[in-house]
PDB file of N, CA and C in Angstrom:
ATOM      1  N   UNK A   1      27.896 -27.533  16.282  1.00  0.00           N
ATOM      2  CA  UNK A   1      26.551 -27.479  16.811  1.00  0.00           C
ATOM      3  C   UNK A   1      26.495 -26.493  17.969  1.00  0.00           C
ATOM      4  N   UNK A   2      25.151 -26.455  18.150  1.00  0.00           N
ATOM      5  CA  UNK A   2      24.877 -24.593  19.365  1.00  0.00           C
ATOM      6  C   UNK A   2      24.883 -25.501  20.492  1.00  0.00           C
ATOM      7  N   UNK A   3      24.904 -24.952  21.329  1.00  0.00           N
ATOM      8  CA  UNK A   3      24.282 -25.121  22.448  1.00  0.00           C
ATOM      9  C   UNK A   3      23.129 -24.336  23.315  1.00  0.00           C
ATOM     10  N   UNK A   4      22.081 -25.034  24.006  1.00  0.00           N
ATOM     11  CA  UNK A   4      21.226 -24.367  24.259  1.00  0.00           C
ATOM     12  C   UNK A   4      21.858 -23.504  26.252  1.00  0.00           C
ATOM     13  N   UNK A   5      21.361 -22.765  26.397  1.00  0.00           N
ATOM     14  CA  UNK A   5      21.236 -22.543  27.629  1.00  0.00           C
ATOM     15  C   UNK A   5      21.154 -23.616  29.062  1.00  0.00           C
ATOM     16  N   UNK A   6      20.787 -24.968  28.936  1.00  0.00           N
ATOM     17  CA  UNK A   6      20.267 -25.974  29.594  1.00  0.00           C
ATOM     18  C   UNK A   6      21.582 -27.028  29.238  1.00  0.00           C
ATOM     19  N   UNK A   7      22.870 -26.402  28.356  1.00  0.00           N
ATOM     20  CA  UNK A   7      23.888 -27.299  27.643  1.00  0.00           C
ATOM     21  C   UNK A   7      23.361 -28.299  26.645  1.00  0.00           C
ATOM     22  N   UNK A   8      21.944 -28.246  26.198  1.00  0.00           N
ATOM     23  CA  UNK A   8      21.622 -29.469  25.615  1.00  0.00           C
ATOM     24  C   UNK A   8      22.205 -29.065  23.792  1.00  0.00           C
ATOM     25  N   UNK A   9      22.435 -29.653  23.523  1.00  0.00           N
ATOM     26  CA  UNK A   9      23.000 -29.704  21.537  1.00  0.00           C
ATOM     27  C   UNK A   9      21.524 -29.459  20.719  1.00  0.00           C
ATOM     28  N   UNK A  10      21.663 -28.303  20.283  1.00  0.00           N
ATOM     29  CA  UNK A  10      21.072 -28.168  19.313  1.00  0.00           C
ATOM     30  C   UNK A  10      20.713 -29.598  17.969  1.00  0.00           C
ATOM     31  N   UNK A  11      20.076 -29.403  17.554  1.00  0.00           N
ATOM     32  CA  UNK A  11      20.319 -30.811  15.896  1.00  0.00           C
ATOM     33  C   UNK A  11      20.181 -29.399  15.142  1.00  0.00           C
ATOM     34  N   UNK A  12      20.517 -30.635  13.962  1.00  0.00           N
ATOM     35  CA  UNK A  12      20.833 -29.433  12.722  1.00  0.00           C
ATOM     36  C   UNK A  12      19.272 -29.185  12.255  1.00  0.00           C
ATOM     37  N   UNK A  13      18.379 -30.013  12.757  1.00  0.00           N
ATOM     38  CA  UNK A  13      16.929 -29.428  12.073  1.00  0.00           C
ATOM     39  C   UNK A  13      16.868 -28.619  13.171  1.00  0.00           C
ATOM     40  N   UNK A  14      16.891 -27.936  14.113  1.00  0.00           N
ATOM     41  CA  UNK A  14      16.436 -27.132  14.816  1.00  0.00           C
ATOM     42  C   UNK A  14      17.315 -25.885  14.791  1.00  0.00           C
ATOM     43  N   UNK A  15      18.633 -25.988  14.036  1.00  0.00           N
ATOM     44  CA  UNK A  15      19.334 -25.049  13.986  1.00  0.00           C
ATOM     45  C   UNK A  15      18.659 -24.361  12.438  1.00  0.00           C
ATOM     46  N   UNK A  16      18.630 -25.019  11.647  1.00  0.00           N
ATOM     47  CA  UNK A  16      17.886 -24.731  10.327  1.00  0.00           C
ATOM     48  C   UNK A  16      16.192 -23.920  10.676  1.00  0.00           C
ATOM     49  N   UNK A  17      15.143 -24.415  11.533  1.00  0.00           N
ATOM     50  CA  UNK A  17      14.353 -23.859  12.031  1.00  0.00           C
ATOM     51  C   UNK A  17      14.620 -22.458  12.499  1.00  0.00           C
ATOM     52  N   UNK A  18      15.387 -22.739  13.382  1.00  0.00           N
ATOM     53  CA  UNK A  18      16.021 -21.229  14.000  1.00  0.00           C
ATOM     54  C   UNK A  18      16.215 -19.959  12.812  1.00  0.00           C
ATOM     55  N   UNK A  19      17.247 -20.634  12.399  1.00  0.00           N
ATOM     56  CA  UNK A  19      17.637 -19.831  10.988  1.00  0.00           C
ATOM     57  C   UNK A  19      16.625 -19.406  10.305  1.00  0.00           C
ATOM     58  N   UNK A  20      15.638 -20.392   9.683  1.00  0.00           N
ATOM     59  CA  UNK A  20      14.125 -19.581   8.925  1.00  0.00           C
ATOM     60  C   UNK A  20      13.387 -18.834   9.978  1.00  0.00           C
ATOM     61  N   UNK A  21      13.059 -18.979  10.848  1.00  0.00           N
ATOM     62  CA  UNK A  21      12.592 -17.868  11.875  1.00  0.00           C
ATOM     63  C   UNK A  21      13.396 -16.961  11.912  1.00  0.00           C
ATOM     64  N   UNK A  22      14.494 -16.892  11.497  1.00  0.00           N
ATOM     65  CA  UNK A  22      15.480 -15.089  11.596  1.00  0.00           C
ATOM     66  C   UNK A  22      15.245 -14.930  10.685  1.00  0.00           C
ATOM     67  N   UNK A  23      15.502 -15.510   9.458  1.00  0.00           N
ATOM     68  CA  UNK A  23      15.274 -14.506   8.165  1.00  0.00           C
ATOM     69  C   UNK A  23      14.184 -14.373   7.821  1.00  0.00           C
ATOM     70  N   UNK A  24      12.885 -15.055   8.403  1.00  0.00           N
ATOM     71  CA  UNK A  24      11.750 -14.492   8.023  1.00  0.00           C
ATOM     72  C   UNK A  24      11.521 -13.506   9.031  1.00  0.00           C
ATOM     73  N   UNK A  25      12.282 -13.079   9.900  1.00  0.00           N
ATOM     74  CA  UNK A  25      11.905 -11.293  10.926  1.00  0.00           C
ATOM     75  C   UNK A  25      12.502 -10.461  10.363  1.00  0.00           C
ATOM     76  N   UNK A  26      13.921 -10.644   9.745  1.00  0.00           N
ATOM     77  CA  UNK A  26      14.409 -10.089   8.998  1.00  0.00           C
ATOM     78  C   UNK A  26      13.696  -9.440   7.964  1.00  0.00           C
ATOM     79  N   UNK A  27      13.292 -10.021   6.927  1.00  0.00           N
ATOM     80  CA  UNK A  27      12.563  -9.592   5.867  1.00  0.00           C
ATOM     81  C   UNK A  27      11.101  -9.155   6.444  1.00  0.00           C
ATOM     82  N   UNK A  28      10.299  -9.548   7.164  1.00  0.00           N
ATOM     83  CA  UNK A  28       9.460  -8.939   7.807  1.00  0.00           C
ATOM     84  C   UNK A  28       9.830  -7.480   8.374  1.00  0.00           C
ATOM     85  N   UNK A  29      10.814  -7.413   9.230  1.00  0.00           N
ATOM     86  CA  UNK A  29      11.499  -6.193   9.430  1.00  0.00           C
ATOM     87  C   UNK A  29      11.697  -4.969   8.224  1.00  0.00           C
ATOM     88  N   UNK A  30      12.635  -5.977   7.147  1.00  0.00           N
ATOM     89  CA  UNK A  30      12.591  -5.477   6.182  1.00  0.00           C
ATOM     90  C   UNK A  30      11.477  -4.661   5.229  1.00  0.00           C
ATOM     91  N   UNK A  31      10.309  -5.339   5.639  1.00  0.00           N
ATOM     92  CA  UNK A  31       8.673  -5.400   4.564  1.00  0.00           C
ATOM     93  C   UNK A  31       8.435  -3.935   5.378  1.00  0.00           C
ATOM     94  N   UNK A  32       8.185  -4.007   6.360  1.00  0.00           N
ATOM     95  CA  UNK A  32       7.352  -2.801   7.486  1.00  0.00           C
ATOM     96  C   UNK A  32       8.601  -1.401   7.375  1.00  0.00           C
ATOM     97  N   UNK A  33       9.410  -1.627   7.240  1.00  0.00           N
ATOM     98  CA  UNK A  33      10.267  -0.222   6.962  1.00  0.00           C
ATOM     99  C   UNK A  33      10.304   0.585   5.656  1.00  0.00           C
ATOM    100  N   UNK A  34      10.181  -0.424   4.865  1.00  0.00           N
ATOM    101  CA  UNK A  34      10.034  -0.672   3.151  1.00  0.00           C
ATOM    102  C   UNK A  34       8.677   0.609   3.359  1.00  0.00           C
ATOM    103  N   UNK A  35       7.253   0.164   3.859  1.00  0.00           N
ATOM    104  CA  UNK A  35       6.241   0.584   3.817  1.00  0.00           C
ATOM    105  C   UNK A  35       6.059   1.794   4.717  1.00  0.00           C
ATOM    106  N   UNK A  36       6.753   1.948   5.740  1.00  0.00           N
ATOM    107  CA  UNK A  36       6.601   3.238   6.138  1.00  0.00           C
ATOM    108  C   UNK A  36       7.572   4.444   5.609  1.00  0.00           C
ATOM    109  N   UNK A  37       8.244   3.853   4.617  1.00  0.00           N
ATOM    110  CA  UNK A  37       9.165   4.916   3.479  1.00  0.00           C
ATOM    111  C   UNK A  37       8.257   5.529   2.751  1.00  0.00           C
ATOM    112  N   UNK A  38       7.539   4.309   2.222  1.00  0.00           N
ATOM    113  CA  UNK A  38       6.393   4.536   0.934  1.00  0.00           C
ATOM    114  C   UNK A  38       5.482   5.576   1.772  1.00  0.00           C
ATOM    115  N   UNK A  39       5.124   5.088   2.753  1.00  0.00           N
ATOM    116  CA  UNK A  39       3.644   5.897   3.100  1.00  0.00           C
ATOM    117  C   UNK A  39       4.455   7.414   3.273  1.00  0.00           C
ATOM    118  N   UNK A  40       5.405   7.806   3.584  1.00  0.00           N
ATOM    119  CA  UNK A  40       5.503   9.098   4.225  1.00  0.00           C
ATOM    120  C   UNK A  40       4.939  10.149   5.045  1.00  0.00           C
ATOM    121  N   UNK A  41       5.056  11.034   4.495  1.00  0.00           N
ATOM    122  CA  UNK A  41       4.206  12.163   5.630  1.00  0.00           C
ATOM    123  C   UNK A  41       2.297  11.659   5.572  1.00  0.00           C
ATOM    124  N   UNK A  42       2.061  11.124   6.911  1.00  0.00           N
ATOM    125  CA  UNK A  42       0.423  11.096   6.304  1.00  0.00           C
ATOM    126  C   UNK A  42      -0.514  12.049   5.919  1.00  0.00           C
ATOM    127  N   UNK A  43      -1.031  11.782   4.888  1.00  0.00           N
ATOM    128  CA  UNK A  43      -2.272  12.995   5.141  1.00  0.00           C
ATOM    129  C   UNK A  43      -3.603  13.107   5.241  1.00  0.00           C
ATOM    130  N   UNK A  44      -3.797  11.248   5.655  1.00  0.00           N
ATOM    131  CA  UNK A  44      -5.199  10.884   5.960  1.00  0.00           C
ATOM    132  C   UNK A  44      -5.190  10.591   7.549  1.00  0.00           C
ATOM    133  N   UNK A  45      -6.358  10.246   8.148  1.00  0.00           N
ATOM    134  CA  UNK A  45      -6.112   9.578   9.446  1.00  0.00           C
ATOM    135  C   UNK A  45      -5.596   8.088   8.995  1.00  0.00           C
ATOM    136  N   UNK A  46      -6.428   7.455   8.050  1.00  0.00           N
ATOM    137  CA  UNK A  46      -5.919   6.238   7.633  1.00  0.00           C
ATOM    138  C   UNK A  46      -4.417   5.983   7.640  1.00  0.00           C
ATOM    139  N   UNK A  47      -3.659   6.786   6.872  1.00  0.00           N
ATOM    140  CA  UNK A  47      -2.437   7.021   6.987  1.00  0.00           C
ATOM    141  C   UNK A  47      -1.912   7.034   8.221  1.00  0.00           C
ATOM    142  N   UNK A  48      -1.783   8.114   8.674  1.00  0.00           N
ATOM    143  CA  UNK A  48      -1.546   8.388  10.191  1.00  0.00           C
ATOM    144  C   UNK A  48      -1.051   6.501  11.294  1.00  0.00           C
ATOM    145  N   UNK A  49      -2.624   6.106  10.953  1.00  0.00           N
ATOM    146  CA  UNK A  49      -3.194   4.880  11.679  1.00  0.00           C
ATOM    147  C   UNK A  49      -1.860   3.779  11.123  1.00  0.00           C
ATOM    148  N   UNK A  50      -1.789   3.759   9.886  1.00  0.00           N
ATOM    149  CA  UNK A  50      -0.682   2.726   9.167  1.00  0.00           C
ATOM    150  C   UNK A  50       0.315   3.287   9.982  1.00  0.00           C
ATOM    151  N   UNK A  51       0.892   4.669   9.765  1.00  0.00           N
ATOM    152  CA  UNK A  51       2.432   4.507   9.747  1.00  0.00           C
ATOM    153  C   UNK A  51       2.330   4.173  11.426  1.00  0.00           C
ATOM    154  N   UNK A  52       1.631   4.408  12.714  1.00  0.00           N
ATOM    155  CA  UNK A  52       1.914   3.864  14.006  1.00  0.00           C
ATOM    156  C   UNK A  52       1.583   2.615  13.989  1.00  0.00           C
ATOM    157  N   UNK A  53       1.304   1.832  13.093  1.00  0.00           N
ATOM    158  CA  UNK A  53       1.166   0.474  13.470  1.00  0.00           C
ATOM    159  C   UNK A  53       2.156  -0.276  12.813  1.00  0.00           C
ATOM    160  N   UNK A  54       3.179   0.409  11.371  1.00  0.00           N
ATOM    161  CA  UNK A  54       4.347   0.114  11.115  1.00  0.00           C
ATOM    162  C   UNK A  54       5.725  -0.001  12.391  1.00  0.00           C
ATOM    163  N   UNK A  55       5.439   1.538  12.935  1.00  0.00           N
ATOM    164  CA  UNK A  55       6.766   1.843  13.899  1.00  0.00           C
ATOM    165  C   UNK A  55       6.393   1.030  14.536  1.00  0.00           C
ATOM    166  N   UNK A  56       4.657   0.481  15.541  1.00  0.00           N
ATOM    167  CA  UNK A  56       4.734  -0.423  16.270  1.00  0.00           C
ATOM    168  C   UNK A  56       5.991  -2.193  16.326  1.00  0.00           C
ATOM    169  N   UNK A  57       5.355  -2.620  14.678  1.00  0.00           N
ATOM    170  CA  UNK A  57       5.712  -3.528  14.550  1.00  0.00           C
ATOM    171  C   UNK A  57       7.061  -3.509  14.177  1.00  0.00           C
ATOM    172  N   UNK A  58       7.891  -2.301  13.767  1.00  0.00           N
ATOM    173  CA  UNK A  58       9.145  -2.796  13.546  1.00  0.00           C
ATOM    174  C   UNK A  58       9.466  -2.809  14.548  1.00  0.00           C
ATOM    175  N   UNK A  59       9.574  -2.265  15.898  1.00  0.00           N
ATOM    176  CA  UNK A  59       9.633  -2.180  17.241  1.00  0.00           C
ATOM    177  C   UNK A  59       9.498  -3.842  17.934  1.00  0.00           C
ATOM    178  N   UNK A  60       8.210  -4.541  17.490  1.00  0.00           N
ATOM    179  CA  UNK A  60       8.299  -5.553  18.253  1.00  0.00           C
ATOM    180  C   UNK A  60       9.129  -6.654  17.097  1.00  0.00           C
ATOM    181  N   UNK A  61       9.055  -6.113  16.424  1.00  0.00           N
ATOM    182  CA  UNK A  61       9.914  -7.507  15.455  1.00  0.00           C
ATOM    183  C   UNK A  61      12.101  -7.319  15.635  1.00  0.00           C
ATOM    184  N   UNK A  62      12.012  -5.923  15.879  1.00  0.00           N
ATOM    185  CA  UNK A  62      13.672  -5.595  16.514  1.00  0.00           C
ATOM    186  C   UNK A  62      13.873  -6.267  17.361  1.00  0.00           C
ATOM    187  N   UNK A  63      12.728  -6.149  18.209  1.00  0.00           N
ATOM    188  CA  UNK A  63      12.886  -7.068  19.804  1.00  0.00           C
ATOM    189  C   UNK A  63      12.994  -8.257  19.371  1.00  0.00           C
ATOM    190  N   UNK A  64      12.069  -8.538  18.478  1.00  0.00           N
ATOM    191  CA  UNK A  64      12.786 -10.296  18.331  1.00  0.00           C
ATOM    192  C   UNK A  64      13.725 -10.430  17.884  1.00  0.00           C
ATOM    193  N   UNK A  65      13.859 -10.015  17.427  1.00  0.00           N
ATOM    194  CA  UNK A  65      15.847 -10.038  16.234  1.00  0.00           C
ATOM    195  C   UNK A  65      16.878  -9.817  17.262  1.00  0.00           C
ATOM    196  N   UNK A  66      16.683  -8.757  18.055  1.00  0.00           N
ATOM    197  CA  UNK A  66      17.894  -9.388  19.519  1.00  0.00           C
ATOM    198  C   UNK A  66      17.664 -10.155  20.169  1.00  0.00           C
ATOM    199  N   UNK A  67      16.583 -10.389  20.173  1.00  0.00           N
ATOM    200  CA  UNK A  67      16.629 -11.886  21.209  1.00  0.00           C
ATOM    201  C   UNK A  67      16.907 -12.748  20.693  1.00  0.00           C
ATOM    202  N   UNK A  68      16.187 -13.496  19.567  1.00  0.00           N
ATOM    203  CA  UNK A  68      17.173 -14.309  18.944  1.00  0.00           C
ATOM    204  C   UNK A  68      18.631 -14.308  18.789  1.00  0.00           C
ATOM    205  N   UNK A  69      19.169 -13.576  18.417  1.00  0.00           N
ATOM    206  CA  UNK A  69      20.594 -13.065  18.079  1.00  0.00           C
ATOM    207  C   UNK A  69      21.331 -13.333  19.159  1.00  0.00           C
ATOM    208  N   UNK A  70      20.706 -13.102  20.229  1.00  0.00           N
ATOM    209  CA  UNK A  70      21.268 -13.121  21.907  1.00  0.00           C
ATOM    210  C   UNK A  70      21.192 -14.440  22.254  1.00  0.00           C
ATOM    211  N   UNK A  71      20.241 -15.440  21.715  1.00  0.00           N
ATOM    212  CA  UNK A  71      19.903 -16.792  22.040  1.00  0.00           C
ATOM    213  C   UNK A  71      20.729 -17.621  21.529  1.00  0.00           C
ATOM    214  N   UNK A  72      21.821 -17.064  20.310  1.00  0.00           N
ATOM    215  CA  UNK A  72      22.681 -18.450  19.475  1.00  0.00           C
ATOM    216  C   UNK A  72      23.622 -18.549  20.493  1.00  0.00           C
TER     217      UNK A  72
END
């Protein structure tokens, strides 16, 4: 079992929680990189507008993936 920062014991449902919250940033991570492959060079503004709101979000979803990662 983990331990938290505060020494308190993790339970195994909260370690399991944990766990589906990483692999769903993961694959979220995964989804938004996936899509700014696809979109490529833009050549609409629309475009344009997607692919900075892709880099945005893989950006804030990295950040969560080390923090978590940093938190076990």
């Amino acid at each position: 079992m983990s331990r938290y920062p505060d020494d308190r014991i993790e339970t195994p449902e909260e370690r399991a929680r944990r766990r589906l919250r990483l692999a769903k940033s993961q694959a979220d991570l995964a989804f938004f990189q996936a899509r700014l492959t696809l979109l490529g060079e833009p050549r609409t503004l629309n475009q344009a507008a997607q692919q900075r709101t892709f880099k945005r979000l893989i950006k804030v979803i990295g950040r969560r993936l080390v923090s978590m990662k940093q938190a076990r």
